[in-house]
Protein backbone atom coordinates (compact mmCIF):
# COMPACT_ATOMS: atom_id res chain seq x y z
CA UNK A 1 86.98 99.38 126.38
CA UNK A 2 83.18 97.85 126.49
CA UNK A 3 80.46 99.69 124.66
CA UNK A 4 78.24 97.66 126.59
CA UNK A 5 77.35 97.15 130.17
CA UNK A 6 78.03 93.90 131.84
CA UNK A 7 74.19 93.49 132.41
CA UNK A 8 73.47 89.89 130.42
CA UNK A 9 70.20 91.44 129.42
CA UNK A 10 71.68 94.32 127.59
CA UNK A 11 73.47 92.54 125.41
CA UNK A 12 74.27 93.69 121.76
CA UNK A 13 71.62 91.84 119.37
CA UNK A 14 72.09 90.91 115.86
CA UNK A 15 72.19 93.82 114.63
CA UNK A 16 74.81 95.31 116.73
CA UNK A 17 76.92 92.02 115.97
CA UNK A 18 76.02 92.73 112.05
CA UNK A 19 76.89 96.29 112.23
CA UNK A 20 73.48 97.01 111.05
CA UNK A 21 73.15 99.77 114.19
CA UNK A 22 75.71 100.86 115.91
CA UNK A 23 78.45 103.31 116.14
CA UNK A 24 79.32 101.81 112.67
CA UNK A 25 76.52 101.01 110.74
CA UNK A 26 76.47 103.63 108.46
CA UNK A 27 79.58 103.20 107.29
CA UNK A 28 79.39 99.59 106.54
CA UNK A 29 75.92 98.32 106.55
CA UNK A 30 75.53 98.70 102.97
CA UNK A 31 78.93 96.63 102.30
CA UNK A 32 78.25 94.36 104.92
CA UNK A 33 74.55 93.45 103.74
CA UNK A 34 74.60 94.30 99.88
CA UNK A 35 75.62 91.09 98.33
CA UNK A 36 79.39 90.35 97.26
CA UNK A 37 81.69 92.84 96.50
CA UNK A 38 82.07 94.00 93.14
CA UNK A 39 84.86 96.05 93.06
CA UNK A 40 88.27 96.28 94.14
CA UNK A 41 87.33 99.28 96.40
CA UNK A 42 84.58 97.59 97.70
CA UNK A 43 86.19 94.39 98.73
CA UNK A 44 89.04 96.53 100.81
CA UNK A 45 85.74 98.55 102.25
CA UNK A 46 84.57 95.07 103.51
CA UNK A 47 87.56 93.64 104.62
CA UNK A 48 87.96 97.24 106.71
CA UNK A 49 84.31 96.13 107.82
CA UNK A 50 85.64 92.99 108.96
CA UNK A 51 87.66 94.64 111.27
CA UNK A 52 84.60 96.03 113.00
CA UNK A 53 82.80 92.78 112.90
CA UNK A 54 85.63 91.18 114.68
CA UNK A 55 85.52 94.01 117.72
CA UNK A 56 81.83 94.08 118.33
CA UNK A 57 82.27 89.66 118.51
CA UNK A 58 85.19 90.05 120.97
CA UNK A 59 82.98 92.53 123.22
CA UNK A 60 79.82 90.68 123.07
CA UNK A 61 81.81 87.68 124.19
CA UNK A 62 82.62 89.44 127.15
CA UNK A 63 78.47 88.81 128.58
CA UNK A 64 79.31 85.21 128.44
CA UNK A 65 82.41 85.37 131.09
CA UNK A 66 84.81 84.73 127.70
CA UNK A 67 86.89 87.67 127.22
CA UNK A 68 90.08 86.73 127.73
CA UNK A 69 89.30 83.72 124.91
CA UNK A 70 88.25 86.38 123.10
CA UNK A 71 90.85 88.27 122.94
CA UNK A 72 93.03 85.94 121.92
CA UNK A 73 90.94 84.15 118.93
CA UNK A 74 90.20 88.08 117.53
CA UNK A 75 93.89 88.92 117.65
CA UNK A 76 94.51 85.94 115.51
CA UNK A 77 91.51 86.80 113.39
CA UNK A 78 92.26 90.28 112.76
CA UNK A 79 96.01 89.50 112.05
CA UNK A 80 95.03 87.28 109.50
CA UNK A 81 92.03 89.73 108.18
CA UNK A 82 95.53 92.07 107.80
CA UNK A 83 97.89 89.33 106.33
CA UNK A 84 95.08 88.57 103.28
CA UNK A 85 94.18 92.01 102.76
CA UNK A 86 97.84 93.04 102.32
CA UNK A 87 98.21 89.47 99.96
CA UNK A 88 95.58 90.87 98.01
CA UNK A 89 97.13 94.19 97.58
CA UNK A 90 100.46 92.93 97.12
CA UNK A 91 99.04 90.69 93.99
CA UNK A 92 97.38 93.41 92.27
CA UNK A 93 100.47 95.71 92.56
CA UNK A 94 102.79 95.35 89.64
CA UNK A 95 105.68 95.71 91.65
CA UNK A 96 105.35 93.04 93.47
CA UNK A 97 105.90 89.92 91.49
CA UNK A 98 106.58 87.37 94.74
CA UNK A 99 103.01 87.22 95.33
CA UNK A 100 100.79 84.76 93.10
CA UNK A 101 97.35 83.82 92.97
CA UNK A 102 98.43 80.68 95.01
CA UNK A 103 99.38 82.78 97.83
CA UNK A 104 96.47 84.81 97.87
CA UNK A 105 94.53 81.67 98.15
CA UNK A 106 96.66 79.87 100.83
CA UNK A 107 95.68 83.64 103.08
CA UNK A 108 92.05 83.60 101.59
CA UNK A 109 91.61 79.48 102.90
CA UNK A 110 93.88 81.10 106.39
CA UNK A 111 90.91 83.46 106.61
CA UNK A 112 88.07 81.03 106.48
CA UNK A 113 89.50 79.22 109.03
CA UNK A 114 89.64 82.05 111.84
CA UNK A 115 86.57 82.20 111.09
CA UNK A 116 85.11 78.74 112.08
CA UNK A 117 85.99 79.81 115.92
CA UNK A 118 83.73 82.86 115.96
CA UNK A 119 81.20 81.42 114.13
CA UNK A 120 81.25 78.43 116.63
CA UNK A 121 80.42 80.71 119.58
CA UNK A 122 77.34 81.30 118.19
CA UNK A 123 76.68 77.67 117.42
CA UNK A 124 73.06 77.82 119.27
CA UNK A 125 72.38 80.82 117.15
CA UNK A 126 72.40 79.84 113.72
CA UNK A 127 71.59 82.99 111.89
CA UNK A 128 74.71 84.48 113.32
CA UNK A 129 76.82 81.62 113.05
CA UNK A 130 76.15 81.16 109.28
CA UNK A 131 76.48 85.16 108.76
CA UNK A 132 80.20 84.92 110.16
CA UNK A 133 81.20 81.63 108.48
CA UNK A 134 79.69 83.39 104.81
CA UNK A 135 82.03 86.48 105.90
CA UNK A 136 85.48 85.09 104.68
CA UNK A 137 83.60 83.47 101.76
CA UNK A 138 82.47 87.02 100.51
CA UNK A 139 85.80 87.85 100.54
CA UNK A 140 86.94 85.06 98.86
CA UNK A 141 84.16 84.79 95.95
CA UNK A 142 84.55 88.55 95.53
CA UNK A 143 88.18 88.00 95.13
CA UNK A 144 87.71 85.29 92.24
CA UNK A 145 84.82 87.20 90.65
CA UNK A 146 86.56 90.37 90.24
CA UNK A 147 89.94 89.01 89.01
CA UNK A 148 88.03 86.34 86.53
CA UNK A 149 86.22 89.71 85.24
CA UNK A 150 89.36 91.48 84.30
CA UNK A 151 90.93 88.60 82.94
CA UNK A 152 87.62 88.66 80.63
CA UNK A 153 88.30 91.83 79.55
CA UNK A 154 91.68 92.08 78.79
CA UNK A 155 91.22 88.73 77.12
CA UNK A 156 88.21 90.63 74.67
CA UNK A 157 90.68 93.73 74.59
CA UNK A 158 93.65 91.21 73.31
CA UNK A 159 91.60 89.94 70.56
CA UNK A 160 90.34 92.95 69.67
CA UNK A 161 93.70 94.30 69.32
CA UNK A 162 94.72 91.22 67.36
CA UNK A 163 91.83 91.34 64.84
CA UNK A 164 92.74 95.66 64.45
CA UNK A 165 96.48 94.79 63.61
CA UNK A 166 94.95 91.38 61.27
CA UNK A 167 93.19 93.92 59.58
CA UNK A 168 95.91 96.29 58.77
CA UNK A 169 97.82 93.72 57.03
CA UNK A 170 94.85 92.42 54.47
């Protein structure tokens, strides 16, 4: 179902697209707009956003006679916005030891592909069409960022732990 009209003039603008107003703007402006995520919670938050993002493309398509194309390129995208989102959960649960890095990056480089075909209907509209091809690379640099951090960390804990237990034995 169309939030919209089918009136070319009342088309959704940018911000709409960017879930900067809207029905879900409050909920995901700030993740949407803030910079990379920095947090595990946050990245999930904006790949839920994504979700969103990929609806309000797939209507607005629908004022340029393109629905049914639509359709069919946001099923793929939001299958594969599910398929990296569960990779990513699936790596950082212990349980799970069949998923790597590697095969979080083979779904992260899956995801940056879908995008190229929404990002190409906006072509003549560059602001959008860079804002969706940078979506997928948020997700991706967050990704990186926040598992080189903990490495960092438990790397600093490691030695600390090695120079305590040194210690004891001087």
């Amino acid at each position: 179902m169309s939030f919209y009209s089918d009136d070319p003039l009342d088309r959704p603008s940018h911000d709409d697209l960017q879930l900067k107003t809207g029905v879900n703007a409050e909920r995901f402006e700030t993740i949407l707009h803030g910079g990379i995520p920095t947090s595990w919670d946050d990245l999930f938050l904006f790949m839920e956003a994504l979700d969103f993002v990929v609806d309000e493309w797939r209507n607005s398509m629908t004022f340029y006679n393109l629905g049914e194309e639509a359709e069919e390129c946001s099923s793929l995208v939001l299958a594969q916005n599910a398929a990296t989102r569960w990779a990513i959960y699936a790596f950082l649960d212990p349980e799970f030891d069949d998923i790597d890095f590697v095969e979080v990056m083979k779904e992260l480089n899956a995801l940056k592909q879908c995008y190229v075909d929404i990002a190409k209907s906006y072509a003549r509209d560059p602001i959008l069409s860079h804002w969706y091809l940078n979506l997928p690379l948020h997700v991706s640099g967050a990704f990186k960022a926040i598992r080189q951090r903990e490495r960092i960390e438990k790397m600093k804990e490691d030695i600390y732990n090695a120079e305590a237990r040194g210690a004891l034995f001087k």
